[in-house]
PDB file of N, CA and C in Angstrom:
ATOM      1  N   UNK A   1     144.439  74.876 117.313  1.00  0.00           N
ATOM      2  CA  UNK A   1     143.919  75.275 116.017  1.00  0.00           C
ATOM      3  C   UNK A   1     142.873  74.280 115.511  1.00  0.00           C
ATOM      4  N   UNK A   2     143.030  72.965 115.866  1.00  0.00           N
ATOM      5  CA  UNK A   2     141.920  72.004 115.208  1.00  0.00           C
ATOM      6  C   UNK A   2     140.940  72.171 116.042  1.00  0.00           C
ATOM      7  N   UNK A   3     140.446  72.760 117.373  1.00  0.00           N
ATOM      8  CA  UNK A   3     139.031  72.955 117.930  1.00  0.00           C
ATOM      9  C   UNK A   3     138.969  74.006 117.324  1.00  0.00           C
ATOM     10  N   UNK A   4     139.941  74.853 117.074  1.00  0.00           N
ATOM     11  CA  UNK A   4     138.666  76.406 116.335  1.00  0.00           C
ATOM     12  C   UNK A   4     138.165  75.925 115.123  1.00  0.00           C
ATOM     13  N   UNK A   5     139.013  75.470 114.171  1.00  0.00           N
ATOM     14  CA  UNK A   5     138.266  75.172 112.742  1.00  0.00           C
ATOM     15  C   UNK A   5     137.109  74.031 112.803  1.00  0.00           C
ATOM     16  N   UNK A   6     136.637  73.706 113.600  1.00  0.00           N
ATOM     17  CA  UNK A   6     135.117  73.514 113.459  1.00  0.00           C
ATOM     18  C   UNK A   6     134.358  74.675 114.003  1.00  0.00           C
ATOM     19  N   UNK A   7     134.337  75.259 114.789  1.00  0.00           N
ATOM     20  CA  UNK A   7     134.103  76.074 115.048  1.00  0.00           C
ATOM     21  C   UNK A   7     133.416  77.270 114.589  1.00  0.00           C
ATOM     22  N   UNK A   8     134.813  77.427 113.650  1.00  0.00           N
ATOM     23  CA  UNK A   8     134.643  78.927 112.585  1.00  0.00           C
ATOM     24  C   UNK A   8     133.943  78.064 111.404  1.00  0.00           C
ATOM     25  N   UNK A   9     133.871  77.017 110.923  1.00  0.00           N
ATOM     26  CA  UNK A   9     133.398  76.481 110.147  1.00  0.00           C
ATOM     27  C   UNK A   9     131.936  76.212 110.274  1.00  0.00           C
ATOM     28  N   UNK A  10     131.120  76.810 111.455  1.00  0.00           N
ATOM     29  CA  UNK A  10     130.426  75.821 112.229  1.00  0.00           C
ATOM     30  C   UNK A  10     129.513  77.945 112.327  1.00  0.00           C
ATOM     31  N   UNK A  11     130.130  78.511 112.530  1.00  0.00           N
ATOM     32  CA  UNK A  11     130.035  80.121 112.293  1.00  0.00           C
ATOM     33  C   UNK A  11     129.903  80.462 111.370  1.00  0.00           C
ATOM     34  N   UNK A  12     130.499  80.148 110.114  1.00  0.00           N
ATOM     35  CA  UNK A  12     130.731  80.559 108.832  1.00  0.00           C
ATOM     36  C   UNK A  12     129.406  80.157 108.041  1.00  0.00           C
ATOM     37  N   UNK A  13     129.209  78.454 108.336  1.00  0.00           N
ATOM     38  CA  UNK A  13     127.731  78.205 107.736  1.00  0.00           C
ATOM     39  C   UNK A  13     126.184  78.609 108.361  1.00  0.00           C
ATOM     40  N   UNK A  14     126.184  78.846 109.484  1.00  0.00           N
ATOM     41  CA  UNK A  14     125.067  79.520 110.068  1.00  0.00           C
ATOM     42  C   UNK A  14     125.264  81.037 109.251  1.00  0.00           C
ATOM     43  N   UNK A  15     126.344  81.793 109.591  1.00  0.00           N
ATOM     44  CA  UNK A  15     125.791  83.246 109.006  1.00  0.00           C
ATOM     45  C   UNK A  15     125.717  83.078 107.319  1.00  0.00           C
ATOM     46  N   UNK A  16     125.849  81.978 106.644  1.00  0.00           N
ATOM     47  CA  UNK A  16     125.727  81.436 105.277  1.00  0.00           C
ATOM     48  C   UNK A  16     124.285  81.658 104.909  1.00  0.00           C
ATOM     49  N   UNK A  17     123.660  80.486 105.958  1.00  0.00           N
ATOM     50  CA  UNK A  17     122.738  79.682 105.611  1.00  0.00           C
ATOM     51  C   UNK A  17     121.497  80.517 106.404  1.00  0.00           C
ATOM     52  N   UNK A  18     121.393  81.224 107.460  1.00  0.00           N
ATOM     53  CA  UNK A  18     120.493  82.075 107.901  1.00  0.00           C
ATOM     54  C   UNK A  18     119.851  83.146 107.746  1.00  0.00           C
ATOM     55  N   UNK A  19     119.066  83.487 107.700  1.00  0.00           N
ATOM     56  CA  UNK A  19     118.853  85.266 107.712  1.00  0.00           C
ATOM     57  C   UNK A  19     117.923  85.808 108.851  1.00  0.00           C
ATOM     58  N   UNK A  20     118.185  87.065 108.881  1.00  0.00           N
ATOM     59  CA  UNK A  20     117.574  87.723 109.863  1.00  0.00           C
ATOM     60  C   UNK A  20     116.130  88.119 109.588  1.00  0.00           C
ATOM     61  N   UNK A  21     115.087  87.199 110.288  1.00  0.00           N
ATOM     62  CA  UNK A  21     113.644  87.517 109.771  1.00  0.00           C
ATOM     63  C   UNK A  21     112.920  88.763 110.669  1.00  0.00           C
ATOM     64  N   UNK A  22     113.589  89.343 111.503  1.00  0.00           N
ATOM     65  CA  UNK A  22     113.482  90.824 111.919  1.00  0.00           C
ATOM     66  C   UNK A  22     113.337  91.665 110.514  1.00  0.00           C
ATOM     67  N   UNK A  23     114.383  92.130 109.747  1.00  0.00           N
ATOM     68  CA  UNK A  23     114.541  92.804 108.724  1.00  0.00           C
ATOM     69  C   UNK A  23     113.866  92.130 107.402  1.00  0.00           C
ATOM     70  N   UNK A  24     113.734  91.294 107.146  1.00  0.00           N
ATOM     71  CA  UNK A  24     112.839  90.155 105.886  1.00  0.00           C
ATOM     72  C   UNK A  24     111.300  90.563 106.524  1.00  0.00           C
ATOM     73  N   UNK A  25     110.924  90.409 107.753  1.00  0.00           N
ATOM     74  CA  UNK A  25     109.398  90.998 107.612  1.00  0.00           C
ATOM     75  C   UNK A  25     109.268  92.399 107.479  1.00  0.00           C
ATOM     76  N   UNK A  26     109.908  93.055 108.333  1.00  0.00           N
ATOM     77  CA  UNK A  26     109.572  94.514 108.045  1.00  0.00           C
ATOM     78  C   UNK A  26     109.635  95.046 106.144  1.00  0.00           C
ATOM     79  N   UNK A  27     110.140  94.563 105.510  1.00  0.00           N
ATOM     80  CA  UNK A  27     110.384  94.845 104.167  1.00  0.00           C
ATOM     81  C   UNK A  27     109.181  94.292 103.198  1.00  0.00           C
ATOM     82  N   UNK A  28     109.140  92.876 103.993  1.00  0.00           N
ATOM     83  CA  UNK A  28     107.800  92.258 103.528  1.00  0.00           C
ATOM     84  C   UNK A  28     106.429  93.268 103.881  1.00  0.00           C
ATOM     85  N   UNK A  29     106.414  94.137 105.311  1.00  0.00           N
ATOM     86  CA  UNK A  29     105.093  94.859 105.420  1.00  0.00           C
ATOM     87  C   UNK A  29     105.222  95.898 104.608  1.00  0.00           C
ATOM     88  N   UNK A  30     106.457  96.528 104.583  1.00  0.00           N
ATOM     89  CA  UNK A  30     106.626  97.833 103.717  1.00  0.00           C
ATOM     90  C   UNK A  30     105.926  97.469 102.164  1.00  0.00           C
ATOM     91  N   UNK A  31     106.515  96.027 101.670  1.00  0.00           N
ATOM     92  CA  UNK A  31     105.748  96.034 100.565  1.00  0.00           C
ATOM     93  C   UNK A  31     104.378  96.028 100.622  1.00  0.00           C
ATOM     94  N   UNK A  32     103.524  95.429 101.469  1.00  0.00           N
ATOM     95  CA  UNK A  32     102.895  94.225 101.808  1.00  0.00           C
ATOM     96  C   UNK A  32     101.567  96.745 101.525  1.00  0.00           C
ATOM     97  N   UNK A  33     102.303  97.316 102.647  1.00  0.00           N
ATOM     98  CA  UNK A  33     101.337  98.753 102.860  1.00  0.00           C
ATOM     99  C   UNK A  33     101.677  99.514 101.750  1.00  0.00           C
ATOM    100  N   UNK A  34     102.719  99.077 100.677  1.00  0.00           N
ATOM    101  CA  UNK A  34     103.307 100.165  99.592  1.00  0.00           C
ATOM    102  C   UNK A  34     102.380  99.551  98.129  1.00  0.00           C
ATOM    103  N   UNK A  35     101.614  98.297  98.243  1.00  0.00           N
ATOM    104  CA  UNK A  35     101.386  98.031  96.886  1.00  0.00           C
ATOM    105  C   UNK A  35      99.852  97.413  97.496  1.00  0.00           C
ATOM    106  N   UNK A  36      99.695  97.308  98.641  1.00  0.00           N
ATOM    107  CA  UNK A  36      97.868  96.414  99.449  1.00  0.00           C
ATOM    108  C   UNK A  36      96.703  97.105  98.607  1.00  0.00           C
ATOM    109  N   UNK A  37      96.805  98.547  97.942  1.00  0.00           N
ATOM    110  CA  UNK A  37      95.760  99.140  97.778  1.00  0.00           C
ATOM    111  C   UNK A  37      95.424  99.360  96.662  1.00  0.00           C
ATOM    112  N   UNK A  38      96.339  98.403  95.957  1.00  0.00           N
ATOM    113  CA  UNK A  38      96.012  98.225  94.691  1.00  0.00           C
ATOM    114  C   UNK A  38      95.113  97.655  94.157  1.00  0.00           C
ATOM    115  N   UNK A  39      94.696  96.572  95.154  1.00  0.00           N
ATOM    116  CA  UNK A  39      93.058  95.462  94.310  1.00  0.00           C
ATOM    117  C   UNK A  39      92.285  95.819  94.300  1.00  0.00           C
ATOM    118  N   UNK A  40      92.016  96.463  95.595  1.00  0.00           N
ATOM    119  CA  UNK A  40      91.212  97.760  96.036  1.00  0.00           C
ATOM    120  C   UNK A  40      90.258  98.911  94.894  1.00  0.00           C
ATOM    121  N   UNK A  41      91.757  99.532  94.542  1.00  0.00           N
ATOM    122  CA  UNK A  41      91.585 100.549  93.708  1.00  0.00           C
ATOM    123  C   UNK A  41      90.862  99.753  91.874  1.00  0.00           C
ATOM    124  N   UNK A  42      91.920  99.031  91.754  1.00  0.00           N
ATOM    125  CA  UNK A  42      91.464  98.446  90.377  1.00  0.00           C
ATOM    126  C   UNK A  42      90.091  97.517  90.388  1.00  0.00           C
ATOM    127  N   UNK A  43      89.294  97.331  91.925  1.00  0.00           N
ATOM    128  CA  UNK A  43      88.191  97.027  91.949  1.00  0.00           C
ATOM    129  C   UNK A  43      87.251  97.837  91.845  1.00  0.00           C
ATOM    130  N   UNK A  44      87.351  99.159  92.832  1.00  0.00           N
ATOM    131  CA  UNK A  44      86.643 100.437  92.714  1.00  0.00           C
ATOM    132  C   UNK A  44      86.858 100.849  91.457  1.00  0.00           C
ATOM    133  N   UNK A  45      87.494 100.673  90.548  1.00  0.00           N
ATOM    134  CA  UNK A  45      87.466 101.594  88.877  1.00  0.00           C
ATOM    135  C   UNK A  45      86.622 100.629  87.871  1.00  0.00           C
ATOM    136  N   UNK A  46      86.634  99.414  88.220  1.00  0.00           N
ATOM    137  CA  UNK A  46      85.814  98.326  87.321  1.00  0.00           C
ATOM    138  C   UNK A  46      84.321  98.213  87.793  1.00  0.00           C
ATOM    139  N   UNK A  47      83.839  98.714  88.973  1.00  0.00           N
ATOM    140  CA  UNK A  47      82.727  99.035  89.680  1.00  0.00           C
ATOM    141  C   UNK A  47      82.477 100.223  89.036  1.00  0.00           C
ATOM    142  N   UNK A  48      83.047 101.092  88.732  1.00  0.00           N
ATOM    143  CA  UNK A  48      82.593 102.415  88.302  1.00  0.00           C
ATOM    144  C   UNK A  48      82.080 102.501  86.961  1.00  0.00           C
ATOM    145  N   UNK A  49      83.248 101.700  86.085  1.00  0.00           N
ATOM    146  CA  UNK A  49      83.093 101.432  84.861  1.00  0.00           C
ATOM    147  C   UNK A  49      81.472 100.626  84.456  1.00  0.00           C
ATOM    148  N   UNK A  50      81.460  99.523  85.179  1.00  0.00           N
ATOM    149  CA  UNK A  50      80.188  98.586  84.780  1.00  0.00           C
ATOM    150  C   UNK A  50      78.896  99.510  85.821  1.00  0.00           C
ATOM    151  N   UNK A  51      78.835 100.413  86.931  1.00  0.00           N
ATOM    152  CA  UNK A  51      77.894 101.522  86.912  1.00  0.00           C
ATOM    153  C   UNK A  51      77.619 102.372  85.603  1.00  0.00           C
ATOM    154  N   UNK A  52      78.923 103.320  85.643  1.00  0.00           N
ATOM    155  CA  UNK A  52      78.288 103.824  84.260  1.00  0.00           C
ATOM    156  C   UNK A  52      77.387 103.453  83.193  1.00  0.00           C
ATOM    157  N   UNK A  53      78.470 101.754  82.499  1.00  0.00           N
ATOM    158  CA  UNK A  53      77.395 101.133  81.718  1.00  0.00           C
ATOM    159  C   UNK A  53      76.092 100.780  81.704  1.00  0.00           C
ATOM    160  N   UNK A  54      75.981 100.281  83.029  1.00  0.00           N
ATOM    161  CA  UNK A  54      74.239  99.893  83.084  1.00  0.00           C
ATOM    162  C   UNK A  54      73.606 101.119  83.315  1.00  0.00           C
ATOM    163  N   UNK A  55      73.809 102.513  83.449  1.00  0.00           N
ATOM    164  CA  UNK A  55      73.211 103.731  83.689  1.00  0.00           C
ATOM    165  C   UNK A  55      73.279 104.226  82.408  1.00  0.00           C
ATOM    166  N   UNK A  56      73.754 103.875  81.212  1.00  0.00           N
ATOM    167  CA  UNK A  56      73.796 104.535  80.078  1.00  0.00           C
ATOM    168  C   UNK A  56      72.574 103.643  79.611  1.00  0.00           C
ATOM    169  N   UNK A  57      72.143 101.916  79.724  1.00  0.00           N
ATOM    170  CA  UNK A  57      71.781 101.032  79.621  1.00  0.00           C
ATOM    171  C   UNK A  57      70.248 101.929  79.906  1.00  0.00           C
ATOM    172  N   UNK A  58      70.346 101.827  80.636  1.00  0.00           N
ATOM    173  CA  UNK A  58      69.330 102.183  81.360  1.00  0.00           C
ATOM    174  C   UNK A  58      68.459 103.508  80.821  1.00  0.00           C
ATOM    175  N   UNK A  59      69.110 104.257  80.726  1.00  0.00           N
ATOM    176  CA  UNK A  59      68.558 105.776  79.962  1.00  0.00           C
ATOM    177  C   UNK A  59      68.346 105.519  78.628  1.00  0.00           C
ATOM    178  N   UNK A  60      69.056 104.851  78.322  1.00  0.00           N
ATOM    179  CA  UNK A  60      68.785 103.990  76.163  1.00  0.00           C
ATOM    180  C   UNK A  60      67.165 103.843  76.462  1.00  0.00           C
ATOM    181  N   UNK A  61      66.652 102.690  77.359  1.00  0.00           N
ATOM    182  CA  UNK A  61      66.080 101.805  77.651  1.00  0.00           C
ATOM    183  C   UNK A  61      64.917 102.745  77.512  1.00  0.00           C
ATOM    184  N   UNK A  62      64.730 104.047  77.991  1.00  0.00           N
ATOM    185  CA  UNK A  62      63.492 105.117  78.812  1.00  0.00           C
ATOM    186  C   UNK A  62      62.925 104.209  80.041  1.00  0.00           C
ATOM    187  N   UNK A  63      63.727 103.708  80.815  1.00  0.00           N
ATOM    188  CA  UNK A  63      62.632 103.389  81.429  1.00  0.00           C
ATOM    189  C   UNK A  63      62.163 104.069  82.803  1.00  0.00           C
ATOM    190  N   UNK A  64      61.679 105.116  82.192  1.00  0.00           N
ATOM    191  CA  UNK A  64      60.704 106.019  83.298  1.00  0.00           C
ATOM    192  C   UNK A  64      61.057 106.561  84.254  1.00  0.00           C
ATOM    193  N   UNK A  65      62.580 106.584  84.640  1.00  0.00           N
ATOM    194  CA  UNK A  65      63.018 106.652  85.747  1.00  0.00           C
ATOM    195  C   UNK A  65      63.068 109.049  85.251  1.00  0.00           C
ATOM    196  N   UNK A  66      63.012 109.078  86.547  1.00  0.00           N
ATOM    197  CA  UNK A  66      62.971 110.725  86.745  1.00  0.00           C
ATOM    198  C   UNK A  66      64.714 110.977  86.904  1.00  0.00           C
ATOM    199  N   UNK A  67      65.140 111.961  86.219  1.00  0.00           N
ATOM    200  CA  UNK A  67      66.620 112.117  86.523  1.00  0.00           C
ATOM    201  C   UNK A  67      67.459 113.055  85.532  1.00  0.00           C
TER     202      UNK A  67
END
């Protein structure tokens, strides 16, 4: 009995103290492809936004443009 209880003690803190980085990355990509296209998007809408403006800018302005 006194060689197992290091043993199991010795078992007990590894499955404590470890984790399985198989399952921790895959969860990490799931987030990583479930939320990536977000900077993206909120970049393309602030691009759109400051187009518009300088095209409203612009037509205020007359400046000559055909359109």
């Amino acid at each position: 009995m006194t060689a197992t209880l290091p043993a199991r003690l010795r078992t007990w803190l590894v499955q404590t103290f470890t984790y399985d980085s198989g399952t921790q990355a895959a969860d990490a990509m799931a987030d990583a492809t479930r939320w990536g296209w977000l900077p993206a998007l909120s970049g393309v809408a602030v691009g759109a936004d400051l187009a518009r403006a300088k095209y409203a800018e612009t037509l205020s302005k007359g400046s000559g443009l055909s359109g």
